[in-house]
Protein backbone atom coordinates (compact mmCIF):
# COMPACT_ATOMS: atom_id res chain seq x y z
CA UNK A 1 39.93 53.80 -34.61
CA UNK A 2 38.46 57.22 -34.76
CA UNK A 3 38.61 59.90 -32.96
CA UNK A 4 37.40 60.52 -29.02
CA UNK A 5 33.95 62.32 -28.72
CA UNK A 6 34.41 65.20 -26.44
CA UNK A 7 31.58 65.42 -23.71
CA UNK A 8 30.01 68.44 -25.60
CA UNK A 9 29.30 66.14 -28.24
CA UNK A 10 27.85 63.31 -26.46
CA UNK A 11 25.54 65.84 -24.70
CA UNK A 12 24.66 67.31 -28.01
CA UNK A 13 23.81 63.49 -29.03
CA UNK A 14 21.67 62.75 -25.72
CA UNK A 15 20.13 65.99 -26.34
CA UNK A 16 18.89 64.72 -30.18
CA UNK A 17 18.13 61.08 -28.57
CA UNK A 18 15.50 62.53 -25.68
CA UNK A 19 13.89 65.23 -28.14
CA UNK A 20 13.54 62.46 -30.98
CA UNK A 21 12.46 59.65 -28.57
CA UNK A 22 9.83 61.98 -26.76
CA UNK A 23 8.27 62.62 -30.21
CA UNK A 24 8.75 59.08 -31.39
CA UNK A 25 6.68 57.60 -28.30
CA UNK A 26 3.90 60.46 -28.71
CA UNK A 27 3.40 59.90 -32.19
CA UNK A 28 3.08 56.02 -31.46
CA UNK A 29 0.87 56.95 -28.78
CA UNK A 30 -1.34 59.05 -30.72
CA UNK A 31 -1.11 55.97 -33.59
CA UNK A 32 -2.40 53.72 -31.07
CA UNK A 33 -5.42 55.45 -29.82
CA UNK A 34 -6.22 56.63 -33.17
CA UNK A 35 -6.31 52.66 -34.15
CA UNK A 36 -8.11 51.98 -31.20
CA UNK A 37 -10.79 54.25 -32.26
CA UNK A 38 -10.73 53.05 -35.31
CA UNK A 39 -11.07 49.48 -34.56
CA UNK A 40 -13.89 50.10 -32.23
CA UNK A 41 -15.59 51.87 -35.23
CA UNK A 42 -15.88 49.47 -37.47
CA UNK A 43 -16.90 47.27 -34.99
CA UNK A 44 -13.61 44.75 -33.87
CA UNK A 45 -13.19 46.45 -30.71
CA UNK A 46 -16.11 46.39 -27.98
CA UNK A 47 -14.77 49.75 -26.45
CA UNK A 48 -13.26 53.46 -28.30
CA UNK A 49 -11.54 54.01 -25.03
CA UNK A 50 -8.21 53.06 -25.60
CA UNK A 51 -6.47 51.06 -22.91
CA UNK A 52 -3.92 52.19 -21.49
CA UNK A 53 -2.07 49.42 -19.77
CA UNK A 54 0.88 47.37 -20.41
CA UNK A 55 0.62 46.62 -23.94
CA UNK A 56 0.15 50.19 -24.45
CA UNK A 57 3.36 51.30 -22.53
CA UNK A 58 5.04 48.56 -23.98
CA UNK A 59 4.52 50.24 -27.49
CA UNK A 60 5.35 53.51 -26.28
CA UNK A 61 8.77 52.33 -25.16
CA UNK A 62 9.96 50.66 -27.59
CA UNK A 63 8.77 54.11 -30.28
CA UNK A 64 10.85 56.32 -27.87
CA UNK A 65 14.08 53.70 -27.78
CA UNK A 66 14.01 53.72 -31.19
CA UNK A 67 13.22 57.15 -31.69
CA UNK A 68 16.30 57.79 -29.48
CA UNK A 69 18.59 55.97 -31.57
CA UNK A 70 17.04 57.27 -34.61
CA UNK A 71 18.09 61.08 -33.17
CA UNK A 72 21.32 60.49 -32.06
CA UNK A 73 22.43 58.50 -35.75
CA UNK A 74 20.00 61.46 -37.79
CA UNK A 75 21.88 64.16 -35.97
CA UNK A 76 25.37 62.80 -37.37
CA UNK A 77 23.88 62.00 -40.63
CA UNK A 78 21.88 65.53 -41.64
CA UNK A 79 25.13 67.84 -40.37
CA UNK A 80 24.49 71.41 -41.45
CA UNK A 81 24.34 70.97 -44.92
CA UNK A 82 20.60 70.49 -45.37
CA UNK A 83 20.46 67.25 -47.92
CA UNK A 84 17.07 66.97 -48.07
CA UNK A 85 17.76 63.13 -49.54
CA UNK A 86 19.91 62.23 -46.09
CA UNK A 87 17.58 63.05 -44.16
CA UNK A 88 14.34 61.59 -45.97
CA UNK A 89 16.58 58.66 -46.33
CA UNK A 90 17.29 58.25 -42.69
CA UNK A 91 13.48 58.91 -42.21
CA UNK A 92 12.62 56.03 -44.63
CA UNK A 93 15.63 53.40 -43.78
CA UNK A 94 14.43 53.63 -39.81
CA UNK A 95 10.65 53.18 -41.10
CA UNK A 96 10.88 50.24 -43.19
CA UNK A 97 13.66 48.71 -40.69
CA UNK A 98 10.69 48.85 -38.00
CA UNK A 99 7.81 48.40 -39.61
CA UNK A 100 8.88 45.45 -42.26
CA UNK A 101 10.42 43.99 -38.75
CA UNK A 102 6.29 43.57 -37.66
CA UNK A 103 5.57 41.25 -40.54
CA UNK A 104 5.66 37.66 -40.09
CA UNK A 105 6.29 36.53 -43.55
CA UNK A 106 5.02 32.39 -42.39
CA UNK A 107 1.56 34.14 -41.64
CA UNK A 108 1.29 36.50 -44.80
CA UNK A 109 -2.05 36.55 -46.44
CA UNK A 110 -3.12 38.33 -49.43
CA UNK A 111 -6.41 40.05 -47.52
CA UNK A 112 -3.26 41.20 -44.79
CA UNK A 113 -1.48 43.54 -47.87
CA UNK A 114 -3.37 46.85 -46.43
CA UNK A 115 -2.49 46.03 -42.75
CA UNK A 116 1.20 45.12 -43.46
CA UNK A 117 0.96 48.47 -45.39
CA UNK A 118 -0.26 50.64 -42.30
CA UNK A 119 2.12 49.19 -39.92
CA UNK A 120 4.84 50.69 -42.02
CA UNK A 121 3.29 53.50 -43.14
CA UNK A 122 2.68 54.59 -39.38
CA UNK A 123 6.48 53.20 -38.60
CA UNK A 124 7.43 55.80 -41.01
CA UNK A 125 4.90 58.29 -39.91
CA UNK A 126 6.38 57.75 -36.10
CA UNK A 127 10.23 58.57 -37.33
CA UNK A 128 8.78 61.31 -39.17
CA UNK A 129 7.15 63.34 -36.66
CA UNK A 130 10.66 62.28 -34.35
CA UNK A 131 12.19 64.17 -37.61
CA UNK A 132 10.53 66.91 -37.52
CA UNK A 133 10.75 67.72 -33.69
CA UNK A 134 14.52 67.11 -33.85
CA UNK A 135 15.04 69.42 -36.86
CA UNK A 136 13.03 72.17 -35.17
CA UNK A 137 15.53 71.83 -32.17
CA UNK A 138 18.99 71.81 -34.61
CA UNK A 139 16.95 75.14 -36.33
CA UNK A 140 16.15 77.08 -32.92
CA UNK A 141 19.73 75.96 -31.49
CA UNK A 142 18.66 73.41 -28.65
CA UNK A 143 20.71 71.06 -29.91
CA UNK A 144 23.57 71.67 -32.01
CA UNK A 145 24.90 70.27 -35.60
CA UNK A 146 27.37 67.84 -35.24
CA UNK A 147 30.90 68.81 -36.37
């Protein structure tokens, strides 16, 4: 087995989790209007105004759960030593993870290529932003490096 966290550590986690998981779900939710609007642009939605009701709070929770795994694990994989590969990889295994997990492979058309492409381009985009709020917290000291 390995060794006990102390409770410093676990808050330091929690910490990464929230800040990653707020930015996750506010990235999604900016995704999701800015498909909305979209949509209704090119004429498959009747309305711009995006809807915020269920559906829409449904996607924002499930962005900040993962975005609040995706802190806790990125803050013990980056450390202090700044590997700009970890942490793109991190970035990039947590994308494809979510949005590869969107495609249903028995419904796969050739004409769906450039949607199955967006959903995890904007999966990536979402862990991205969650990135780059955590690493400004580990730079200004809100939450602390992991030993």
């Amino acid at each position: 087995m390995g060794e006990t966290l102390s409770l410093t550590e676990r808050l330091e986690s929690l910490k990464a989790g929230v800040i990653a998981g707020g930015m996750a779900a506010f990235a999604e939710g900016l995704f999701q209007v800015g498909q909305g609007q979209w949509l209704a642009n090119v004429g498959l939605l009747g309305s711009a105004a995006p809807h915020f009701d269920g559906l829409f709070a449904g996607y924002l929770a499930i962005a900040g759960l993962s975005g609040f795994l995706f802190g806790v694990t990125c803050r013990y994989a980056i450390r202090e030593d700044h590997n700009p590969h970890l942490s793109s990889g991190v970035v990039l295994a947590f994308g494809l993870v979510r949005g590869l997990a969107q495609v249903n492979l028995e419904d796969v058309t050739p004409q769906m290529g450039p949607l199955i492409l967006f959903a995890v381009f904007e999966s990536i985009g979402v862990f991205a932003i969650a990135y780059l709020g955590l690493s400004t917290a580990l730079r200004w000291g809100w939450v602390k490096f992991c030993r």
